[in-house]
Protein backbone atom coordinates (compact mmCIF):
# COMPACT_ATOMS: atom_id res chain seq x y z
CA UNK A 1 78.66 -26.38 -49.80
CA UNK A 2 77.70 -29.88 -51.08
CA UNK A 3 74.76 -31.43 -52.42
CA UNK A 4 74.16 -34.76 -53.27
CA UNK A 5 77.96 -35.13 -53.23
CA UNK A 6 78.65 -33.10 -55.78
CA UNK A 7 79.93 -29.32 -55.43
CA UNK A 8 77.27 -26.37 -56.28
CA UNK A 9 78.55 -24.66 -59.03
CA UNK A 10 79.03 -20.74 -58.38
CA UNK A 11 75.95 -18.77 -59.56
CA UNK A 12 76.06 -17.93 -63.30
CA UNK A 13 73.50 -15.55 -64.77
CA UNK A 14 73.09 -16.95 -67.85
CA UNK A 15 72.60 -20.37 -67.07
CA UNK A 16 70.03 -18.79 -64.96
CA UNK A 17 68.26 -17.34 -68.22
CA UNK A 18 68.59 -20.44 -70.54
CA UNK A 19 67.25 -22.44 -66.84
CA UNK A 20 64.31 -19.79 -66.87
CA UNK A 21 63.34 -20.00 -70.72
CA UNK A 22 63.33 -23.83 -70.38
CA UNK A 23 61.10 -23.45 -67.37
CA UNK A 24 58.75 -20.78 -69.36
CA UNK A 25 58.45 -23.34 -72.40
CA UNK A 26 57.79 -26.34 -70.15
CA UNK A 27 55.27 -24.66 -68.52
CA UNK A 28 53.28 -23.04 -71.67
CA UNK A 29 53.35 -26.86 -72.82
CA UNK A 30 52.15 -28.62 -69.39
CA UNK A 31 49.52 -26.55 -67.98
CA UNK A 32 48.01 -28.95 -66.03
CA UNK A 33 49.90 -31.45 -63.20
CA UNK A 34 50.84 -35.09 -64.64
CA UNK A 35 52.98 -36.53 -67.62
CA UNK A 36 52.38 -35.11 -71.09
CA UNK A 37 53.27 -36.05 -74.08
CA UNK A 38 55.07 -33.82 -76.81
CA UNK A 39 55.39 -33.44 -80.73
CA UNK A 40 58.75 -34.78 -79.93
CA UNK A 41 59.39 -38.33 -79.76
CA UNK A 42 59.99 -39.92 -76.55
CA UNK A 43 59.73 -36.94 -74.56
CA UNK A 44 57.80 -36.30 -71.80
CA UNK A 45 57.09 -33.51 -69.62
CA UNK A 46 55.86 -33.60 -66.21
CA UNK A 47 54.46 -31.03 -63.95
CA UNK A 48 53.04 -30.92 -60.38
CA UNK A 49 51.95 -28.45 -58.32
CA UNK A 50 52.39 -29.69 -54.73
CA UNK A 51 54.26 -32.34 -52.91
CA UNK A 52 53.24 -35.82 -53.81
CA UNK A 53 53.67 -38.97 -51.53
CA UNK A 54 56.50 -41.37 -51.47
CA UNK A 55 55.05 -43.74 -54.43
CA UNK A 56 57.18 -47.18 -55.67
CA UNK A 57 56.90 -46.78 -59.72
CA UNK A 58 58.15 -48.36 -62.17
CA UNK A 59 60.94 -46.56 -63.92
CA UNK A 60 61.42 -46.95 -67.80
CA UNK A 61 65.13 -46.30 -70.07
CA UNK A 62 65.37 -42.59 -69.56
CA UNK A 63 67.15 -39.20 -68.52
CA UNK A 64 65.18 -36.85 -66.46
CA UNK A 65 66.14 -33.01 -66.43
CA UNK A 66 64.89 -30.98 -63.71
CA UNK A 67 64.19 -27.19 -64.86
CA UNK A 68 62.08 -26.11 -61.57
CA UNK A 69 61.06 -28.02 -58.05
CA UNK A 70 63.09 -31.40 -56.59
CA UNK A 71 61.87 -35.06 -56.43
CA UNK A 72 63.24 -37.77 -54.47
CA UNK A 73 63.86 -41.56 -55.94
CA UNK A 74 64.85 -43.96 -53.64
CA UNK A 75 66.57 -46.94 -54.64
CA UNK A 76 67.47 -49.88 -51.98
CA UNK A 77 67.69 -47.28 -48.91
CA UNK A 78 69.23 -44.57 -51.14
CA UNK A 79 67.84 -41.42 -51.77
CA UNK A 80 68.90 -39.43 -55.48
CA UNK A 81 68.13 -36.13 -55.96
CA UNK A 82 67.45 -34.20 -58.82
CA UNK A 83 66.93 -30.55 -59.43
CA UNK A 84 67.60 -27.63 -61.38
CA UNK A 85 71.34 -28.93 -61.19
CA UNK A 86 71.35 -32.58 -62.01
CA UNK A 87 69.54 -34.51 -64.07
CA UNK A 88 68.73 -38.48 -63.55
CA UNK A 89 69.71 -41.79 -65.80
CA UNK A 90 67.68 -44.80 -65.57
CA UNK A 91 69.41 -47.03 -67.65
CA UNK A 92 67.06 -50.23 -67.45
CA UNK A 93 63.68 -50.69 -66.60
CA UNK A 94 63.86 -50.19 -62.56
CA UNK A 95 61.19 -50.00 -60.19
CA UNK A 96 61.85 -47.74 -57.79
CA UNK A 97 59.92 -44.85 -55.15
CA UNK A 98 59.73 -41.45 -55.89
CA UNK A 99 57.87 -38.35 -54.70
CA UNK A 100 57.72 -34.51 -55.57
CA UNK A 101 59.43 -32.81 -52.29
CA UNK A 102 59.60 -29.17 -53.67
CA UNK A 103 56.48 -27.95 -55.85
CA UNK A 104 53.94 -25.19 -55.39
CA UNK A 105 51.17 -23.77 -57.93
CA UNK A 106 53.40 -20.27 -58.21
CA UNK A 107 56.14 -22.15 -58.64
CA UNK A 108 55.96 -25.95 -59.72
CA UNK A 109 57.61 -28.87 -59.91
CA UNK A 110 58.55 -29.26 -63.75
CA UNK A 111 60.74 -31.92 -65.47
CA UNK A 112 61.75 -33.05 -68.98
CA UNK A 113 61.96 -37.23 -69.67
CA UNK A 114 63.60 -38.13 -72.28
CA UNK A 115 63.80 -41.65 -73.77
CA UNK A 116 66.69 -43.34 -74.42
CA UNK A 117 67.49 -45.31 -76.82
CA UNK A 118 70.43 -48.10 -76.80
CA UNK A 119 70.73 -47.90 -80.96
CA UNK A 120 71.30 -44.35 -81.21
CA UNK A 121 73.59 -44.30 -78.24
CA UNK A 122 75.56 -47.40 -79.52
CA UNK A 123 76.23 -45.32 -82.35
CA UNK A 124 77.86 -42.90 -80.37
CA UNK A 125 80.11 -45.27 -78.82
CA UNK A 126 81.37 -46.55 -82.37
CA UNK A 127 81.82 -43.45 -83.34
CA UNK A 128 83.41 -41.87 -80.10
CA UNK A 129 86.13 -45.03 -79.89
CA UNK A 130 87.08 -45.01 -84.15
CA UNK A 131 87.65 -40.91 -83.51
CA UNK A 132 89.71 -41.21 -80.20
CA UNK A 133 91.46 -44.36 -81.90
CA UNK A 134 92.15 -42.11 -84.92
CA UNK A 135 93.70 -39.33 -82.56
CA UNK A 136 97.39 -39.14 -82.74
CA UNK A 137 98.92 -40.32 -79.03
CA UNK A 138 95.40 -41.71 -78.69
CA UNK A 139 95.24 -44.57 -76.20
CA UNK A 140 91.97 -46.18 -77.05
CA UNK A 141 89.96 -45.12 -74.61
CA UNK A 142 87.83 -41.71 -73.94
CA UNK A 143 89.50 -39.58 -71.86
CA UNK A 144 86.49 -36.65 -71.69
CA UNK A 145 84.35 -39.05 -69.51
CA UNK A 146 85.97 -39.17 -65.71
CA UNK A 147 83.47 -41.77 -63.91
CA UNK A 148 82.61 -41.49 -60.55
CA UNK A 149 81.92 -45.35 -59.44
CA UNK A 150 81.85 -48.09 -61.31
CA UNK A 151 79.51 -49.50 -63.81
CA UNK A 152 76.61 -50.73 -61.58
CA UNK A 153 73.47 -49.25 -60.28
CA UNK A 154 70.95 -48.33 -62.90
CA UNK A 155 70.04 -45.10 -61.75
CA UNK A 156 72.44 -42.68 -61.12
CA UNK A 157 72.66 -38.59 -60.84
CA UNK A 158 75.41 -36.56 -62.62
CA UNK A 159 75.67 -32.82 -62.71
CA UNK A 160 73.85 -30.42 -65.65
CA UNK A 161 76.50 -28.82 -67.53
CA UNK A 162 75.82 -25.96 -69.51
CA UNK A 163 76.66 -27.75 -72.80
CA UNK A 164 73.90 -30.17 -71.81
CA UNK A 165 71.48 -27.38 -70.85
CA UNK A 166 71.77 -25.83 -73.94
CA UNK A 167 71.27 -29.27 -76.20
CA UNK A 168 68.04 -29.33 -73.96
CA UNK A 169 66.86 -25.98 -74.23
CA UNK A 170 67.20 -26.44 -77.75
CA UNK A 171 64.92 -29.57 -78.21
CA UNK A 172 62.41 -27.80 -76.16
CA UNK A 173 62.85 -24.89 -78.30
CA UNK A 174 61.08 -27.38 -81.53
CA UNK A 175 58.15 -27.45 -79.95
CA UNK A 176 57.43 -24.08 -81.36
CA UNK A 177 58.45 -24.94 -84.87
CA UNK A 178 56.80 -28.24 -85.61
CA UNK A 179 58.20 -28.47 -89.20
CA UNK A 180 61.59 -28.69 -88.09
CA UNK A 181 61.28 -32.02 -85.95
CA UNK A 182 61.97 -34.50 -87.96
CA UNK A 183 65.02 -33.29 -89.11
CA UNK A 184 66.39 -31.29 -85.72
CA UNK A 185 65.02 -33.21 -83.04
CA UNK A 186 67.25 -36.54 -83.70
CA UNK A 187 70.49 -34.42 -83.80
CA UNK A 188 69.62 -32.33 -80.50
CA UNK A 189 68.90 -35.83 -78.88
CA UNK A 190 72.20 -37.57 -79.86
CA UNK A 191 73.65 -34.84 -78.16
CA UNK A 192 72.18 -34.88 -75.16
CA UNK A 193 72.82 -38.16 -75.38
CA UNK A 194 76.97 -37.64 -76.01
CA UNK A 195 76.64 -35.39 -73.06
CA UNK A 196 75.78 -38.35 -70.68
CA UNK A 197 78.37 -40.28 -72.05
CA UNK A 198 81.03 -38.19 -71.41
CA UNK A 199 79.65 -36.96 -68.38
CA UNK A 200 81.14 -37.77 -64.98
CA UNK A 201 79.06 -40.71 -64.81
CA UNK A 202 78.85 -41.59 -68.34
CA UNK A 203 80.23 -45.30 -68.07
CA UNK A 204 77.16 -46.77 -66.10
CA UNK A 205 75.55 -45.77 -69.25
CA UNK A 206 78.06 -47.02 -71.64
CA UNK A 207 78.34 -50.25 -69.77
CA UNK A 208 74.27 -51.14 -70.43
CA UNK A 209 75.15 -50.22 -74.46
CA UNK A 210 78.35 -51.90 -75.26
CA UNK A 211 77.81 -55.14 -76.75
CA UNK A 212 78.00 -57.92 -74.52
CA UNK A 213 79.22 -56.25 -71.44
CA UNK A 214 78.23 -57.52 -68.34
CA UNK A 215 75.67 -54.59 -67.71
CA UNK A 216 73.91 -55.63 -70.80
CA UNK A 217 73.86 -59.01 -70.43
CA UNK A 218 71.99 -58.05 -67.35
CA UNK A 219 69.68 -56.32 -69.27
CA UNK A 220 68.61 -58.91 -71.65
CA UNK A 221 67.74 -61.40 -68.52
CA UNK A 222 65.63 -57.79 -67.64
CA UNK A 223 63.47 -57.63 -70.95
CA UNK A 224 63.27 -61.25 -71.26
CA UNK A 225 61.61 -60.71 -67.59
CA UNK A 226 59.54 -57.51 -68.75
CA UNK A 227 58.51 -60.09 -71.09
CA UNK A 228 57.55 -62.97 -69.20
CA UNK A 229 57.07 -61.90 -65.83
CA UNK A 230 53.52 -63.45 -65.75
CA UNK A 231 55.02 -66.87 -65.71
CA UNK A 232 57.05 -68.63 -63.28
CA UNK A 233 60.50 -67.48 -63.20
CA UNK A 234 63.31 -69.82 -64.48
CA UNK A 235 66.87 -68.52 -63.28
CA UNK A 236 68.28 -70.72 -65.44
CA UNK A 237 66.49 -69.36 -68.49
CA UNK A 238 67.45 -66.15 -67.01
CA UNK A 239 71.03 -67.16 -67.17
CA UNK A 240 70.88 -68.70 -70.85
CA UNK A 241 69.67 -65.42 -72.51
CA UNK A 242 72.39 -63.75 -70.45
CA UNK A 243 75.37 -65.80 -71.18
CA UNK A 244 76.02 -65.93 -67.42
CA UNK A 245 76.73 -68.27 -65.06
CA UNK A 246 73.63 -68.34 -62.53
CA UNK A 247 76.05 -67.62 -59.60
CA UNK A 248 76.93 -64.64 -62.26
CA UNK A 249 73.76 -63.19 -63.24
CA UNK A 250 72.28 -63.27 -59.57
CA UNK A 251 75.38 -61.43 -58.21
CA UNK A 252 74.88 -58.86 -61.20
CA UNK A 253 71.89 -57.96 -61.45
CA UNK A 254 71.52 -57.49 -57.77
CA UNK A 255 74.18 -54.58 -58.49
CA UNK A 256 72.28 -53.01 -61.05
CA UNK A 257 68.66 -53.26 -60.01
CA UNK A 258 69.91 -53.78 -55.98
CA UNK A 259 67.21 -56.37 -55.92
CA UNK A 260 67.49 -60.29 -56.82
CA UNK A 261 65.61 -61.34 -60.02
CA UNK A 262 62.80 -63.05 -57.82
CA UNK A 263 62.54 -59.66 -56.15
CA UNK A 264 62.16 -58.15 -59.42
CA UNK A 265 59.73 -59.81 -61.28
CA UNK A 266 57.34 -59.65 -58.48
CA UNK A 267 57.42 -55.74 -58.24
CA UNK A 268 56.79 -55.94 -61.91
CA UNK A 269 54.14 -58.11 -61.58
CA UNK A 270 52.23 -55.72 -58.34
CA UNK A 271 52.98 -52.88 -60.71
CA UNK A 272 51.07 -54.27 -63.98
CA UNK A 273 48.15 -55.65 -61.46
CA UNK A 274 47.91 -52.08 -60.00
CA UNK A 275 48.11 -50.75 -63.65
CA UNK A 276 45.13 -52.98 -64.52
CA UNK A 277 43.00 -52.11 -62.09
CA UNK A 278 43.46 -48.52 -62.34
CA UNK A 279 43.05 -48.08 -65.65
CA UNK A 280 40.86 -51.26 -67.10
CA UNK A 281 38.91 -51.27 -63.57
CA UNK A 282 39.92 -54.88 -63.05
CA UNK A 283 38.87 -56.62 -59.88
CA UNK A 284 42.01 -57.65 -57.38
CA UNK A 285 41.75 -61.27 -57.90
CA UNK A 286 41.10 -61.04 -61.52
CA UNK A 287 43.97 -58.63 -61.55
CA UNK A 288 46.29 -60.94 -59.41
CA UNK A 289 45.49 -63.96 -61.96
CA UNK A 290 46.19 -61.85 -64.86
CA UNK A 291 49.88 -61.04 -63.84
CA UNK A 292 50.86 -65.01 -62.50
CA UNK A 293 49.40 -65.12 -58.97
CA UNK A 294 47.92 -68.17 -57.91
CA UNK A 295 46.40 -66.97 -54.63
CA UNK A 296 44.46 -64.05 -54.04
CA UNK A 297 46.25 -63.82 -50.64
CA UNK A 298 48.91 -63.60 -51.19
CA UNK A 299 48.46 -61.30 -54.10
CA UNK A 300 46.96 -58.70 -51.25
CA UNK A 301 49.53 -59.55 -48.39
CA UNK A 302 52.44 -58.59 -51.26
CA UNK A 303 51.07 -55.41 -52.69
CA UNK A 304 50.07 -54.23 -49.08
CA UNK A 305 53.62 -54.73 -48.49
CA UNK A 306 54.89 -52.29 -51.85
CA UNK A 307 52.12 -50.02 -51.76
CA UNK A 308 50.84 -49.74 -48.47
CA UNK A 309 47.29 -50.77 -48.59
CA UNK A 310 45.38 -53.49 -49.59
CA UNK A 311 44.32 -53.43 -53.51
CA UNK A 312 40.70 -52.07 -52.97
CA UNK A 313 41.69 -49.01 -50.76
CA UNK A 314 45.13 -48.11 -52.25
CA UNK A 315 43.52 -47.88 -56.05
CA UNK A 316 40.40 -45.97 -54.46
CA UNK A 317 43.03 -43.37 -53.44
CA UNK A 318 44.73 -43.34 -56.78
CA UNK A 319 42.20 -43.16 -59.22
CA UNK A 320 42.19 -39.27 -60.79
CA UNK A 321 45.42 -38.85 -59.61
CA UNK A 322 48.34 -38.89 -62.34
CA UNK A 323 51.54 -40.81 -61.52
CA UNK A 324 55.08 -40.09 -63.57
CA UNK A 325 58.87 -39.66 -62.98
């Protein structure tokens, strides 16, 4: 049987337990559907109780563990999904669509977001490469992580082990015992964060935290768009705070983000202008002006075009309702 390409794993009952504590906890702490936050930092939990629409988002530095449901993201015609048995990577800021396909109030859709953070994780790497160095017959590289695919899209699936459940189950576990935190929180992360690495899939993530590889070049030209995106884009400026060649940093970036970096900035700016008027009740054209737009028009023809609706009717729909991963 296969699923998402990978092979199900044969039924284990205690994975099943430590799955159905995690669930239990999650759902004690998110009684109500949308994104909470938690005492721990960066993490995020996010419930829903039915099916949600196919919704483009804007997807931050993260890794998403499923405990109970399945969503959808869709990235350039490709459809990831994650469950019970997977968990997600974003590895740069990425917007994307994504909707809730298996939720019900019984039983609902419940997930676990976890920030991630390139310091912390380029730790790791130091560390990981002086150890295996330090090995004796060690060839200098790791030989625990076996990739599948090379170091390119920015979102990617790999399979829940049961050494990564259990680092999880044990940060969700702190919630309960607040004065521990501080102290127990950063070294559960860090290893949730080794398992990615050395995961089956743990190079697209190494790639975006090595210092000046390719994949992180790519991300600087990303924040200095995050940045900037309200102003007219400059590949060449783009290309500078890369290190790239502009032939280079097109061709790149369209592998990790599988848009170009025109594309890009103008789904972040839709996304900010929706963000606007949903929360600070901003106007459309006051909204379009805000994030760079020049004409109104064309403001409304493009986020028709990623949303579905003109401005006016599409945030009508949305307001009350929560969005998240």
């Amino acid at each position: 049987m296969q699923h998402n390409g990978f092979d199900l794993p044969a039924a284990d009952a205690s994975l099943d337990r430590r799955r159905a504590e995690l669930a239990a906890r999650i759902a004690r702490f998110a009684t109500s559907d949308g994104v909470h936050d938690t005492i721990l930092p960066g993490v995020f939990l996010i419930r829903a109780s039915e099916p949600s629409q196919r919704m483009p988002s804007v997807y931050e530095p993260c890794l998403c563990v499923v405990v109970q449901g399945r969503k959808h993201a869709l990235l350039s015609g490709e459809t990831l999904v994650y469950d019970p048995l997977h968990y997600l990577v974003v590895s740069v800021t990425l917007p994307a669509r994504g909707h809730v396909v298996e939720a019900s109030p019984d039983k609902p859709y419940l997930c676990l977001r976890i920030g991630i953070d390139p310091a912390v994780i380029g730790e790791l790497l130091i560390q990981m490469r002086d150890e295996t160095s330090a090995a004796p017959g060690a060839s200098g590289a790791s030989g625990a992580s076996a990739a599948r695919g090379g170091a390119d899209r920015a979102m990617f699936l790999a399979r829940l082990s049961a050494p990564m459940l259990d680092a999880v189950l044990r940060l969700v576990r702190l919630m309960d015992t607040p004065d521990d935190v501080s102290v127990l929180a950063p070294l559960a992360m860090r290893e949730i964060y080794y398992r990615a690495l050395i995961g089956e899939l743990g190079s697209r993530l190494r790639a975006v935290c090595e210092t000046d590889s390719q994949a992180q070049r790519v991300g600087r030209a990303i924040e200095l768009l995050k940045a900037r995106y309200m102003k007219p884009l400059r590949i060449v400026q783009l290309a500078r705070a890369a290190h790239m060649s502009t032939s280079a940093l097109h061709h790149r970036f369209k592998q990790v983000t599988t848009m170009s970096p025109l594309q890009y900035q103008k789904q972040l700016r839709l996304h900010e202008a929706r963000r606007l008027m949903l929360t600070e009740g901003l106007e459309a054209a006051s909204a379009a002006h805000r994030v760079g737009y020049e004409s109104p028009s064309q403001f409304s023809r493009e986020y028709r075009r990623l949303f579905g609706a003109p401005p006016r009717k599409e945030i009508g729909q949305l307001r009350g309702a929560a969005v998240g991963l």
